[in-house]
N, C-alpha and C. Protein backbone atom coordinates (compact mmCIF):
# COMPACT_ATOMS: atom_id res chain seq x y z
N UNK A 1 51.80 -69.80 -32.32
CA UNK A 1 51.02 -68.68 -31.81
C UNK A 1 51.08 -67.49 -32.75
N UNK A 2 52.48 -66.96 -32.97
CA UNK A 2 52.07 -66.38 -33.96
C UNK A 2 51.57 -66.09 -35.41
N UNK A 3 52.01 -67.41 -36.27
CA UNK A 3 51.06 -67.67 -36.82
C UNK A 3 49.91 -67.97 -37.09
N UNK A 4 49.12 -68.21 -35.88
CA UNK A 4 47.57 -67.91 -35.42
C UNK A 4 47.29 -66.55 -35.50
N UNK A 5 48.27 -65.65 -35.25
CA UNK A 5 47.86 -64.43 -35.22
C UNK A 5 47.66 -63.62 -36.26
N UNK A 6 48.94 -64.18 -36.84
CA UNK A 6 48.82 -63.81 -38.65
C UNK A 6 48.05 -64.21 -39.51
N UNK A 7 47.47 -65.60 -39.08
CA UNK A 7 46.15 -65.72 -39.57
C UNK A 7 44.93 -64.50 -39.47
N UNK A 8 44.80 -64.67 -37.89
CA UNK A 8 44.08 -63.45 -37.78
C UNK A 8 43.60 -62.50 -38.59
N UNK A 9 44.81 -61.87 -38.32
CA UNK A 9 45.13 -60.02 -38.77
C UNK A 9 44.50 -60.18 -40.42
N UNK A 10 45.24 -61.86 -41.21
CA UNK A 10 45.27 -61.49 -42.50
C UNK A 10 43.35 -61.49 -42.90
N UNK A 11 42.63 -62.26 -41.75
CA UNK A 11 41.58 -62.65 -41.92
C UNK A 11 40.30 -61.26 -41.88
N UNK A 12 41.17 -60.22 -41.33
CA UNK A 12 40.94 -58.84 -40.69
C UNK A 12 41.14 -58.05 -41.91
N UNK A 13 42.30 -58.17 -42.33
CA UNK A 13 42.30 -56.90 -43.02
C UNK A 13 42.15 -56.97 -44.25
N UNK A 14 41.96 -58.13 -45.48
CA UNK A 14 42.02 -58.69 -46.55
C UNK A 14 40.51 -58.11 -47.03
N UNK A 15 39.42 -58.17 -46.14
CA UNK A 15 38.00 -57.90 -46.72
C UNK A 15 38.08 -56.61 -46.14
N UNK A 16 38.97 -55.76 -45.32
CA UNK A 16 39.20 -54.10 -45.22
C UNK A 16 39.75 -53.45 -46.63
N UNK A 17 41.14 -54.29 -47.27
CA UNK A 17 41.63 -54.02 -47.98
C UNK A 17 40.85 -54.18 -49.87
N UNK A 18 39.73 -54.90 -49.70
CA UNK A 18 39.33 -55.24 -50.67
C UNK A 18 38.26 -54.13 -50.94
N UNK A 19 37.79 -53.86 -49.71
CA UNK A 19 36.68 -52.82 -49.83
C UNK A 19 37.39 -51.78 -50.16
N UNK A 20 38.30 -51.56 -49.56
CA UNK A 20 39.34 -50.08 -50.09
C UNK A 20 38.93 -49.84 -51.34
N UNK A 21 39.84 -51.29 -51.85
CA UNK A 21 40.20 -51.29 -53.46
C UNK A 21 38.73 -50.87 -54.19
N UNK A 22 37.47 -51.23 -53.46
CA UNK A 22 36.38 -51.56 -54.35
C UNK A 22 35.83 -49.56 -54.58
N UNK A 23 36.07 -49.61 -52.86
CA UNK A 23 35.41 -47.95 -53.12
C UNK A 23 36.25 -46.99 -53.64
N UNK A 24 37.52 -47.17 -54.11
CA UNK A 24 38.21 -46.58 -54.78
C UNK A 24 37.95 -46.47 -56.52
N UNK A 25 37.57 -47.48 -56.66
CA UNK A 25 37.40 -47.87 -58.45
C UNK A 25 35.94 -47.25 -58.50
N UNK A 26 35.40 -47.17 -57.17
CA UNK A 26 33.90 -46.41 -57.62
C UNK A 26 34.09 -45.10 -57.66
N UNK A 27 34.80 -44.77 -56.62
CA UNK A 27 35.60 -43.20 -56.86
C UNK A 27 35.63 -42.33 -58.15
N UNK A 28 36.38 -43.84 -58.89
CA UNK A 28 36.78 -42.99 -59.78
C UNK A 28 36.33 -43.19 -61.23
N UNK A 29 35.27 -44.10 -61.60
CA UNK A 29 34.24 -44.92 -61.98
C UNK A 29 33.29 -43.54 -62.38
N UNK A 30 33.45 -42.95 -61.04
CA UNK A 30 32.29 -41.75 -60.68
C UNK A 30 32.31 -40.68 -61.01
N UNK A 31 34.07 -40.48 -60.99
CA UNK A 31 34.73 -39.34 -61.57
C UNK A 31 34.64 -38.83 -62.99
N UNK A 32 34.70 -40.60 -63.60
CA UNK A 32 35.01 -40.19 -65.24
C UNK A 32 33.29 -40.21 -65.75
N UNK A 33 32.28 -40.68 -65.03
CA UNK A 33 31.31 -40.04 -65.20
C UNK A 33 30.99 -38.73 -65.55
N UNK A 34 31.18 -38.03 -64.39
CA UNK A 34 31.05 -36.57 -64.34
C UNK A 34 31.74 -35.85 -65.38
N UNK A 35 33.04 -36.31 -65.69
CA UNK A 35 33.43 -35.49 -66.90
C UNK A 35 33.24 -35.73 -67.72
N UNK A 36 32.61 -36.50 -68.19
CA UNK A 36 31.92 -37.01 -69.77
C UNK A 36 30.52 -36.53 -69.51
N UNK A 37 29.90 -36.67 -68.38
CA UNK A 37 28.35 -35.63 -68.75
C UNK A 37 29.02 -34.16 -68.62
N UNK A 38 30.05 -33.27 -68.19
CA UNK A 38 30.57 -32.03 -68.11
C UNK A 38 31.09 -31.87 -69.86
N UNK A 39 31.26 -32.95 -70.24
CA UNK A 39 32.39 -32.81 -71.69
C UNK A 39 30.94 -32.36 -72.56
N UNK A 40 29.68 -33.22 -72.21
CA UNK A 40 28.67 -33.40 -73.39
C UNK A 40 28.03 -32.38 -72.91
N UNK A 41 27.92 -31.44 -71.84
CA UNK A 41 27.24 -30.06 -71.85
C UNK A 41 27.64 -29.12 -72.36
N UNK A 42 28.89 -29.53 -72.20
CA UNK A 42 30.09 -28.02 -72.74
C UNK A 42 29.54 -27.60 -74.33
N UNK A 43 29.42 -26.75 -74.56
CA UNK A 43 28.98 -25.96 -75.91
C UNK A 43 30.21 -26.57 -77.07
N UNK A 44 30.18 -27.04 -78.07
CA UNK A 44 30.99 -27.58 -79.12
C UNK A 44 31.81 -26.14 -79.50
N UNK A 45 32.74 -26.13 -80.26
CA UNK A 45 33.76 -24.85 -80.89
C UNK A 45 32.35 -24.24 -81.98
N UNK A 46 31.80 -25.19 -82.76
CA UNK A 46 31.01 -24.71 -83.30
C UNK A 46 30.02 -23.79 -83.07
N UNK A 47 29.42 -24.67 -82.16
CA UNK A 47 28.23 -23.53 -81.31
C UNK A 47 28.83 -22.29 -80.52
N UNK A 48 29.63 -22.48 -79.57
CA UNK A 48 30.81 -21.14 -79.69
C UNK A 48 31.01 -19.87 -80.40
N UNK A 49 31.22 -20.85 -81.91
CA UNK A 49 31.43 -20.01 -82.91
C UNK A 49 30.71 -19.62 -84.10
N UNK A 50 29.03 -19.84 -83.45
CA UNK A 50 28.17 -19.35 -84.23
C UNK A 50 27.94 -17.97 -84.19
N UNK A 51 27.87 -17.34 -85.30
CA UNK A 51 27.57 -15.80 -85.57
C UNK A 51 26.71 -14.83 -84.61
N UNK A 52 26.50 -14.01 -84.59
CA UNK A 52 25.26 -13.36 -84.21
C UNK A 52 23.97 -13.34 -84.72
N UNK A 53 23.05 -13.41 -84.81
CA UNK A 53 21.87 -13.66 -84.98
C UNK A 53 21.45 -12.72 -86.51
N UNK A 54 21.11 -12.96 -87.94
CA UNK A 54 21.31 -11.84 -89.07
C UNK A 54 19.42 -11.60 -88.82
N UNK A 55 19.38 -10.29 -89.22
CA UNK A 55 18.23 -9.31 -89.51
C UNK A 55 17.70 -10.65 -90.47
N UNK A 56 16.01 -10.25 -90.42
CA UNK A 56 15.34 -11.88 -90.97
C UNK A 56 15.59 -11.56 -91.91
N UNK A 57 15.27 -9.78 -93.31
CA UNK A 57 15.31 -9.95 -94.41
C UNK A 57 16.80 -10.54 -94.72
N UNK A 58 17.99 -9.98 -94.53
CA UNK A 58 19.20 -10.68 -94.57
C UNK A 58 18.85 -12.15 -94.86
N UNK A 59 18.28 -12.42 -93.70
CA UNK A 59 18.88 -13.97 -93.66
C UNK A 59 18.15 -15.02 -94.75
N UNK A 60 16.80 -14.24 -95.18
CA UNK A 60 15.97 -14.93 -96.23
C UNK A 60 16.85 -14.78 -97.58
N UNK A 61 17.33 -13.40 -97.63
CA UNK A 61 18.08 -13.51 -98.87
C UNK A 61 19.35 -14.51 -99.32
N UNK A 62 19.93 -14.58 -98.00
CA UNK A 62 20.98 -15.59 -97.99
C UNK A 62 20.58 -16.80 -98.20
N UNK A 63 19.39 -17.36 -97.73
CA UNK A 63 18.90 -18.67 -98.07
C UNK A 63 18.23 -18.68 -99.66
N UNK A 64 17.79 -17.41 -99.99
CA UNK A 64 17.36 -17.54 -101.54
C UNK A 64 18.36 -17.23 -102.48
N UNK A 65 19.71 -16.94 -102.40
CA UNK A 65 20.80 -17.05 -102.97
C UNK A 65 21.20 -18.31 -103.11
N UNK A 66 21.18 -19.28 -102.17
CA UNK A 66 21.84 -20.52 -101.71
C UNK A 66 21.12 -21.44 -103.01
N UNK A 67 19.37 -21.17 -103.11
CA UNK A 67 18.77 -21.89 -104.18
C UNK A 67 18.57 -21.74 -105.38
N UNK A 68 18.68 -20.25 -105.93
CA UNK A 68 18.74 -20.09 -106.99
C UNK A 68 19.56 -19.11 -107.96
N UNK A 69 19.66 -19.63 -108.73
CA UNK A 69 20.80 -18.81 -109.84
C UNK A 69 21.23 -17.64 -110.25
N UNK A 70 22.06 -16.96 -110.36
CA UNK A 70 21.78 -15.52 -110.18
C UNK A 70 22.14 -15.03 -111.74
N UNK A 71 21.18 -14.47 -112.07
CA UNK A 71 20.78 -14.28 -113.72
C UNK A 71 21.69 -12.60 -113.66
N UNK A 72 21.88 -12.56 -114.73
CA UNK A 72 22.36 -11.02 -115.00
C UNK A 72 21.21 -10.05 -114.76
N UNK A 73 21.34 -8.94 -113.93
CA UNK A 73 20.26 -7.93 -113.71
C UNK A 73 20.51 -7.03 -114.99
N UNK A 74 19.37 -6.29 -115.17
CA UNK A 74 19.57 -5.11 -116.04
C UNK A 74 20.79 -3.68 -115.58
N UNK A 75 20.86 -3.14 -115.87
CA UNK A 75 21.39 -2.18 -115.80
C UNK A 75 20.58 -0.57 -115.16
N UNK A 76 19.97 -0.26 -114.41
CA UNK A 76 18.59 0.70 -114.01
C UNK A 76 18.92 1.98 -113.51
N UNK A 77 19.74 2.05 -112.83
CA UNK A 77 20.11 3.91 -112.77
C UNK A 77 21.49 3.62 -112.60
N UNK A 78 22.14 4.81 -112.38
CA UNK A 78 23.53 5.62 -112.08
C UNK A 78 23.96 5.09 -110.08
N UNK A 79 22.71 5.97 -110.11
CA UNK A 79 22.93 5.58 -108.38
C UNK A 79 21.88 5.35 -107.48
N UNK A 80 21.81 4.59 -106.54
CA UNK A 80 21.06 4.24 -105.55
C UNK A 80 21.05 5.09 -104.51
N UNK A 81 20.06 6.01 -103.91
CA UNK A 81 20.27 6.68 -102.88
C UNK A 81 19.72 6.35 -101.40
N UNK A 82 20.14 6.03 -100.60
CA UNK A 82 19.12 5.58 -99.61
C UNK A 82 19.43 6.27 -98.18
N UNK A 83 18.27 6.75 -97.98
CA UNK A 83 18.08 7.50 -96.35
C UNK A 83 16.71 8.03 -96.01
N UNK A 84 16.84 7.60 -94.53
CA UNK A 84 15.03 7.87 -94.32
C UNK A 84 14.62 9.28 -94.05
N UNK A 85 15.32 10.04 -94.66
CA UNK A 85 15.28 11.28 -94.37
C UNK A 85 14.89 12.29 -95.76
N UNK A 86 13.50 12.47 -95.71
CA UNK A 86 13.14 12.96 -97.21
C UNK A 86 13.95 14.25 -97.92
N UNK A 87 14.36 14.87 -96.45
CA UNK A 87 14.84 15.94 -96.54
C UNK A 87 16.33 15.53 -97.40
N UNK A 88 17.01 14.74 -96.54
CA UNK A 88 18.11 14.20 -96.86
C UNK A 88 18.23 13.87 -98.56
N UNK A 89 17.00 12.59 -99.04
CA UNK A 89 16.98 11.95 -100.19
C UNK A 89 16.57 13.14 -101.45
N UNK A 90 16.06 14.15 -100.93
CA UNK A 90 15.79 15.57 -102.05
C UNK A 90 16.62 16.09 -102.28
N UNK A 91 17.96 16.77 -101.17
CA UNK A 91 19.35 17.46 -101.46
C UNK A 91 19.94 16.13 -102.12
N UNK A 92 20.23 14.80 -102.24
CA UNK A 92 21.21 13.73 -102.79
C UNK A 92 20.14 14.30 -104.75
N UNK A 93 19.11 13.62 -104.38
CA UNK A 93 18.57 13.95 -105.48
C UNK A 93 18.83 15.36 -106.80
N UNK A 94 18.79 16.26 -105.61
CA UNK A 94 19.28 17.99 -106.06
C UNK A 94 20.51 17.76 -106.68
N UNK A 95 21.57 17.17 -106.13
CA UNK A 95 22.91 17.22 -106.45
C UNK A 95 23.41 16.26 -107.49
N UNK A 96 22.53 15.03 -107.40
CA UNK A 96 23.12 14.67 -108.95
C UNK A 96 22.64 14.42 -109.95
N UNK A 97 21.24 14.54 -109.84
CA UNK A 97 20.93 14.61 -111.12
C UNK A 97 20.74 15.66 -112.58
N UNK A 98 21.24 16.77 -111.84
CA UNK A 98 21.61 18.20 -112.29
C UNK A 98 23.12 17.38 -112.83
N UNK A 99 24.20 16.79 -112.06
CA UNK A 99 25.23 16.31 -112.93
C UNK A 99 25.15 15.29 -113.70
N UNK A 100 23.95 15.08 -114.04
CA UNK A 100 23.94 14.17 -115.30
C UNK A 100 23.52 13.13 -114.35
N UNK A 101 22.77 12.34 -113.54
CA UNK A 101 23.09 11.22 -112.83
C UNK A 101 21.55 10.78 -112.98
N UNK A 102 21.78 9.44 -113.34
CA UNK A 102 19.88 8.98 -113.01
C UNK A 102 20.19 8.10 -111.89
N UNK A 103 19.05 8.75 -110.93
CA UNK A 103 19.29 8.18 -109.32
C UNK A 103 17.77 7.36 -109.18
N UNK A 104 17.89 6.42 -108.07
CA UNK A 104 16.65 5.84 -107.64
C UNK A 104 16.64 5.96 -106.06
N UNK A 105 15.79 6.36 -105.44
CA UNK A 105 15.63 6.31 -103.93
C UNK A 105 14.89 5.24 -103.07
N UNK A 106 15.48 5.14 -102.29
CA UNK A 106 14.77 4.38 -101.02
C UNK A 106 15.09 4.77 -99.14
N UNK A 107 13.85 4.78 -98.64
CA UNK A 107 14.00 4.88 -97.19
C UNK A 107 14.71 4.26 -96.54
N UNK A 108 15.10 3.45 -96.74
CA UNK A 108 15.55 2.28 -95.65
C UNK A 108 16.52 1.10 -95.92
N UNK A 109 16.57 0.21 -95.75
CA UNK A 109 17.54 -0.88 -95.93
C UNK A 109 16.72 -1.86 -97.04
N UNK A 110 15.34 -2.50 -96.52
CA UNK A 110 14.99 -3.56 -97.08
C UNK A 110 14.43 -2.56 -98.32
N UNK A 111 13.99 -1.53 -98.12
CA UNK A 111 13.81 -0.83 -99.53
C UNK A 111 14.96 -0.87 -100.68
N UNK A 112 15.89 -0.67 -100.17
CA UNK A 112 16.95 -0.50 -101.23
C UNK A 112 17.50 -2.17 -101.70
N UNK A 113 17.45 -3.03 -100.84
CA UNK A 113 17.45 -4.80 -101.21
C UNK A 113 16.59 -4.77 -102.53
N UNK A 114 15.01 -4.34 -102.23
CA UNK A 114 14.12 -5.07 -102.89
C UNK A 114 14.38 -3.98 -104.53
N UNK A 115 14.91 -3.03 -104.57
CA UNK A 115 15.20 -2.45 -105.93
C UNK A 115 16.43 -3.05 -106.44
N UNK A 116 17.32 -3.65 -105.71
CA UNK A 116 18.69 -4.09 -106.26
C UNK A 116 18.42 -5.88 -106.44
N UNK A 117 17.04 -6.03 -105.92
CA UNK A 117 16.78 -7.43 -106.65
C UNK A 117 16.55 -7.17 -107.92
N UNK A 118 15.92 -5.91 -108.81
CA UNK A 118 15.50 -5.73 -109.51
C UNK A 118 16.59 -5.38 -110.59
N UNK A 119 17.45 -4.97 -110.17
CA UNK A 119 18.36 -4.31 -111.31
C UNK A 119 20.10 -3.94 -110.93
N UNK A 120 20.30 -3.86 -111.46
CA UNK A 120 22.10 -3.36 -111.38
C UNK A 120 21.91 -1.87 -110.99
N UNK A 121 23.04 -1.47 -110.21
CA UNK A 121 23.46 0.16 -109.95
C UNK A 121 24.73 0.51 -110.44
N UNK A 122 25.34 1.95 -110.60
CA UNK A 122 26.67 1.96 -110.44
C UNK A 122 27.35 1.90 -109.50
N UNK A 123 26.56 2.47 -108.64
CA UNK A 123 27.24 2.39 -106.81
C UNK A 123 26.04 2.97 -106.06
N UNK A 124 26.14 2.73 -104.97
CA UNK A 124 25.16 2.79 -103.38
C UNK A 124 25.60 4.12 -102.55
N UNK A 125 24.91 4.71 -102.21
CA UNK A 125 24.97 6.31 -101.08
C UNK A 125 24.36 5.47 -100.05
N UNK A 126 24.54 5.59 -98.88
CA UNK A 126 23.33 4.95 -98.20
C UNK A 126 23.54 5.83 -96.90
N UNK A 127 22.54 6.09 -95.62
CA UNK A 127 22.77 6.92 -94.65
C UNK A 127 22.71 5.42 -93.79
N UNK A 128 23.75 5.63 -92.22
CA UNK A 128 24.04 4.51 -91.70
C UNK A 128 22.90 4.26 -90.68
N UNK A 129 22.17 4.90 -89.86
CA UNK A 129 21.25 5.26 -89.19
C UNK A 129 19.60 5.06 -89.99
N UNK A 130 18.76 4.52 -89.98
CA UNK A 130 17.95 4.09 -90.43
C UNK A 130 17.13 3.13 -89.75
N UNK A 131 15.52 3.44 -89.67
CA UNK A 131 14.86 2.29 -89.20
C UNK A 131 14.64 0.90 -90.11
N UNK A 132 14.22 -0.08 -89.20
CA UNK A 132 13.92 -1.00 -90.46
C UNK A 132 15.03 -1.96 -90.62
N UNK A 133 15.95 -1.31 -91.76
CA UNK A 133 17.08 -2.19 -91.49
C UNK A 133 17.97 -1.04 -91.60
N UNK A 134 19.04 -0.90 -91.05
CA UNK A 134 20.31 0.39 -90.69
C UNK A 134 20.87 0.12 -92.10
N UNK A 135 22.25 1.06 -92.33
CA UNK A 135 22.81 0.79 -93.25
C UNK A 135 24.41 -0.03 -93.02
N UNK A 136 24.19 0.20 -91.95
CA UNK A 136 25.61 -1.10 -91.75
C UNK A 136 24.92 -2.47 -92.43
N UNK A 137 23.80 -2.81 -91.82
CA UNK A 137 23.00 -4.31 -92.12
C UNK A 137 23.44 -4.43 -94.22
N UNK A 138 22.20 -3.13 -94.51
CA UNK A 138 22.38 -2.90 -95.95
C UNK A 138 23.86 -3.24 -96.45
N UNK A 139 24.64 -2.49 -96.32
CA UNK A 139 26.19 -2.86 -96.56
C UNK A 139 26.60 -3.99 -96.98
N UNK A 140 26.61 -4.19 -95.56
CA UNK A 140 27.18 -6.31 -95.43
C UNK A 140 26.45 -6.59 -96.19
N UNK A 141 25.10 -6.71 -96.12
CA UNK A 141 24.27 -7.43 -96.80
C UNK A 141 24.66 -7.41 -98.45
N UNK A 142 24.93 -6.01 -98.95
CA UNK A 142 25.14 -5.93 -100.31
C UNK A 142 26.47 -6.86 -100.67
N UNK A 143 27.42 -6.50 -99.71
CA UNK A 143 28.85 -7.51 -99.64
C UNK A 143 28.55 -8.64 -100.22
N UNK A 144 27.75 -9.34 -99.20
CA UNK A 144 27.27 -10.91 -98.83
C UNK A 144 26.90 -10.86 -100.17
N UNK A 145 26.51 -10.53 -100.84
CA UNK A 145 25.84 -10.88 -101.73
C UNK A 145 26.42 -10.86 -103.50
N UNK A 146 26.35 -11.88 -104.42
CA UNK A 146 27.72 -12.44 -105.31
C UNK A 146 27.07 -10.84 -106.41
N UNK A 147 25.52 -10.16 -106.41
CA UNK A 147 25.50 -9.43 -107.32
C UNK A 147 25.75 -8.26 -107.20
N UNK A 148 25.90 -7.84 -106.10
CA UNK A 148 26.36 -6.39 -105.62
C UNK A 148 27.65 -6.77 -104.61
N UNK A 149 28.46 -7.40 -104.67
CA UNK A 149 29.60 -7.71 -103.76
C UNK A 149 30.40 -6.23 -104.38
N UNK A 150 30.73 -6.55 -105.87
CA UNK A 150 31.29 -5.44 -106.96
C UNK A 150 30.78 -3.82 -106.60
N UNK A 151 29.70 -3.78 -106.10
CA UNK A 151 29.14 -2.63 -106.44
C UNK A 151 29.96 -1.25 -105.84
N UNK A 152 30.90 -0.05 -105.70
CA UNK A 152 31.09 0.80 -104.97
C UNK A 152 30.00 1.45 -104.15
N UNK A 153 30.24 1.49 -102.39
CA UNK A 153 29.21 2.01 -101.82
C UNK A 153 30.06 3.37 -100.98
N UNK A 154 29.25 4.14 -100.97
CA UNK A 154 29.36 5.51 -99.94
C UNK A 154 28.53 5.58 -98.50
N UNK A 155 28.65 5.55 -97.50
CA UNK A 155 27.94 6.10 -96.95
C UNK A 155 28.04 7.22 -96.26
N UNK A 156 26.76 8.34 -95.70
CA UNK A 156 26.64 9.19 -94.83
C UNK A 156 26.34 8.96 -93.76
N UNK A 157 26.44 10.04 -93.02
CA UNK A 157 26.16 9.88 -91.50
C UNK A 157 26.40 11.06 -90.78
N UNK A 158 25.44 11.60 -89.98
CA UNK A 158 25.58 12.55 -88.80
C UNK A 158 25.84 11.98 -87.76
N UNK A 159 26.33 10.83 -87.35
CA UNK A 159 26.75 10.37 -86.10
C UNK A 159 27.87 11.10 -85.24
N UNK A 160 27.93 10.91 -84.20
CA UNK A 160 29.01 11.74 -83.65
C UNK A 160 30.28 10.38 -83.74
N UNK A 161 30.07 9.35 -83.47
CA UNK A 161 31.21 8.41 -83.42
C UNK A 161 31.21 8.02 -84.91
N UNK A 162 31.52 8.47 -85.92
CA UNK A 162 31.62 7.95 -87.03
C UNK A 162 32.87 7.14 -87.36
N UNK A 163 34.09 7.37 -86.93
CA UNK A 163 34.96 6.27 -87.12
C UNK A 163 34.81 5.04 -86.31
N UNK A 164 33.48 5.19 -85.17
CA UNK A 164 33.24 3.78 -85.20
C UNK A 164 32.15 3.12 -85.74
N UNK A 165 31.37 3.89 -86.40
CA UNK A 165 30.60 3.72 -87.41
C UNK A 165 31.30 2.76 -88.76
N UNK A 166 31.92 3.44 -89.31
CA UNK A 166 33.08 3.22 -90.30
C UNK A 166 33.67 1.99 -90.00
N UNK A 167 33.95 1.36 -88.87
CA UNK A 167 34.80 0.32 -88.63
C UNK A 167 33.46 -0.48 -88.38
N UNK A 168 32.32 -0.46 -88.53
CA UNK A 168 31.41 -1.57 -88.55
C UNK A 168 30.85 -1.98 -89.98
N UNK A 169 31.39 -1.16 -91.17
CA UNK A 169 31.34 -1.46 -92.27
C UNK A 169 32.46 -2.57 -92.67
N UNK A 170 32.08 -2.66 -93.98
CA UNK A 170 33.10 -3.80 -94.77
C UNK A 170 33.64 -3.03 -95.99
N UNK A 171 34.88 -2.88 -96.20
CA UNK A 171 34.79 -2.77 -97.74
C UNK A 171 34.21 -1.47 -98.29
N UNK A 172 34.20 -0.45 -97.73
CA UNK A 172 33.41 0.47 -98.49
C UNK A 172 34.20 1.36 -99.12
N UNK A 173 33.91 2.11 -99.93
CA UNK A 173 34.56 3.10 -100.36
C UNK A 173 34.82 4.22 -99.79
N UNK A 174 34.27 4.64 -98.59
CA UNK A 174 34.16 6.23 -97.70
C UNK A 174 32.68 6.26 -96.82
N UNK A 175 33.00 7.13 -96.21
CA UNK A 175 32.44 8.13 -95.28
C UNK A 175 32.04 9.48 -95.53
N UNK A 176 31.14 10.22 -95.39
CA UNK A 176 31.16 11.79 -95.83
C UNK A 176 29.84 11.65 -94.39
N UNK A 177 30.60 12.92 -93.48
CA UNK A 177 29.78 13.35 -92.25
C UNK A 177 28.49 14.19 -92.74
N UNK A 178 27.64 14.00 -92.30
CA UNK A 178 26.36 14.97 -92.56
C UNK A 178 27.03 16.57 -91.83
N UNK A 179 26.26 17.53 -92.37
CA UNK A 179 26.06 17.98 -93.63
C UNK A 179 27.32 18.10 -94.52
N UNK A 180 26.94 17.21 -95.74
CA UNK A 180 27.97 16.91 -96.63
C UNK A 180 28.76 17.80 -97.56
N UNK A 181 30.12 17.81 -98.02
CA UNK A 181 30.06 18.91 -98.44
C UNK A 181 30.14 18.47 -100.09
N UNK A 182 29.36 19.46 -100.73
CA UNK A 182 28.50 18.94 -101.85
C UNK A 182 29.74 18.90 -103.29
N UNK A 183 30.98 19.25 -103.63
CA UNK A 183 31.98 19.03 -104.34
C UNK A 183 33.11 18.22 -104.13
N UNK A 184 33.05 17.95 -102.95
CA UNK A 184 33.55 17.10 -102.75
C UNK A 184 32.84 15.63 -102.49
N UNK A 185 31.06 15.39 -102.43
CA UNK A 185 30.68 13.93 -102.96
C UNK A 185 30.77 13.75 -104.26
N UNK A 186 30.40 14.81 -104.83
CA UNK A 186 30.17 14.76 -106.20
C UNK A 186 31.40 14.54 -106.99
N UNK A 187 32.87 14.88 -106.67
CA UNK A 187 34.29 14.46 -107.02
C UNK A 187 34.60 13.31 -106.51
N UNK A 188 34.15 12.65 -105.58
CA UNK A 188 34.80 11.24 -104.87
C UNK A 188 33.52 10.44 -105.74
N UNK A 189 31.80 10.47 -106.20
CA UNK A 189 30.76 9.76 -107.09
C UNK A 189 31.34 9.57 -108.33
N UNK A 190 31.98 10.90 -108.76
CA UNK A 190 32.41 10.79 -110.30
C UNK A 190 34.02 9.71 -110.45
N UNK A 191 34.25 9.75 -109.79
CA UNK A 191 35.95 9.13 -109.64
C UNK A 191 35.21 7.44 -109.46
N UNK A 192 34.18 7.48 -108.14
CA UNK A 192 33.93 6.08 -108.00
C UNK A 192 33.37 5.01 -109.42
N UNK A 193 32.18 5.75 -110.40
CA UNK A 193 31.82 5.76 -111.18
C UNK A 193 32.42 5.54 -112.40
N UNK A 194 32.76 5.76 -112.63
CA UNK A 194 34.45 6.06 -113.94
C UNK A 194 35.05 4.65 -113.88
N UNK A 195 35.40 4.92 -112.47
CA UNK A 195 36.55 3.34 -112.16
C UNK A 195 35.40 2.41 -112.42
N UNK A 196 34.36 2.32 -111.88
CA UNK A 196 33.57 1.13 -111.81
C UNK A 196 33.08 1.11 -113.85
N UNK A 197 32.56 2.03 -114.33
CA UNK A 197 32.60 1.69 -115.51
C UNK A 197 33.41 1.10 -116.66
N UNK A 198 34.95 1.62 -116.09
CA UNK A 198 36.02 1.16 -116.77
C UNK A 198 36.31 -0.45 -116.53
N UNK A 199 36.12 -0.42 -115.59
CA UNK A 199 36.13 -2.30 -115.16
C UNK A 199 35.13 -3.23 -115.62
N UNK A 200 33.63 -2.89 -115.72
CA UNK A 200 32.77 -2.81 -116.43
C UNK A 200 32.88 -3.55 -118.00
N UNK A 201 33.48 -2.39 -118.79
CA UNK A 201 33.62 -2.06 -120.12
C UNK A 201 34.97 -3.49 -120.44
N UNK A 202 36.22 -3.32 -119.27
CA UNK A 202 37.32 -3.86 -119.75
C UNK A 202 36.88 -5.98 -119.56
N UNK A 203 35.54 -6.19 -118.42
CA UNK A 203 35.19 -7.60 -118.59
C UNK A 203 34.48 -7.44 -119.84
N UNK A 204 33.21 -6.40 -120.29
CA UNK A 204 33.15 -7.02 -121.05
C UNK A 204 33.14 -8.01 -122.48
């Protein structure tokens, strides 16, 4: 009898126990699904750690660096002045070329690119505020770049947050707050100038 019964029970619970087993492995069958389509949505470290988006002229230049060779530029003024402020680019103008300085001007960012495709400087003035392209962009950009990486740059600025201005640059040589005071650019240009010529003179 009781082994009739144990028949039973085993006859009972064997296709209970199997189904267990079955909807369990689908469980989890189901599980590792989900985290492998969760794994393949997830953004890679790479994509993560893609940059911010660069200004288009930037980014054309970077791709026309990538293809072609970078020839020695000429040699074309003293200094590069750049600010969209005519008022601004006439007093820079006033002040050094009375000290001996041959300067070239430009409004803006991609203005001052497309003259430094053209030629060598001794160093860059640039105002940080600018339409078009700003002069933080200009900056980096000159950085980024293997023919003006060398170059000493200055910039101005009437900003009120200028040391956080300053900390969005790379590498620069200084700061001078608008309205500038005019013996003291002209002592920190001549010092920048000097050094950069002497280094200059000693490659070549």
């Amino acid at each position: 009898m009781h082994s009739q019964i144990q028949d039973v029970l085993l006859l009972i619970l064997l296709p209970l126990v199997g189904g267990l087993a079955g909807y369990l492995m689908a469980l989890r069958r189901h599980g590792a699904n989900l985290r492998s389509t969760s794994a393949a949505m997830e953004p890679t470290f790479a994509e993560r750690a893609t940059p911010a988006q660069l200004h288009p002229v930037t980014a054309a230049i970077k791709a026309k660096s990538r293809l072609l060779p970078n020839p020695a530029l000429p040699h074309v003024a003293d200094l590069l002045l750049v600010d969209d402020s005519a008022v601004a680019r006439a007093k820079l103008r006033r002040l050094f070329e009375p000290a001996g300085y041959e300067v070239h001007l430009a409004c803006d960012g991609i203005e001052a690119l497309a003259l430094l495709d053209k030629g060598r400087y001794g160093m860059m003035i640039t105002d940080l505020e600018m339409p078009n392209m700003d002069g933080v962009t200009l900056i980096n950009t000159c950085l980024d770049r293997p023919q003006t990486a060398r170059m000493p740059i200055l910039a101005i600025s009437g900003h009120e947050g200028l040391r956080a201005k300053f900390n969005e640059c790379r590498n620069i040589a200084g700061v001078h707050r608008k309205p500038w005071v005019d013996d003291i650019l002209l002592s920190h240009v001549a010092t920048l100038v000097s050094t950069r010529r002497a280094r200059v003179a000693e490659m070549a």
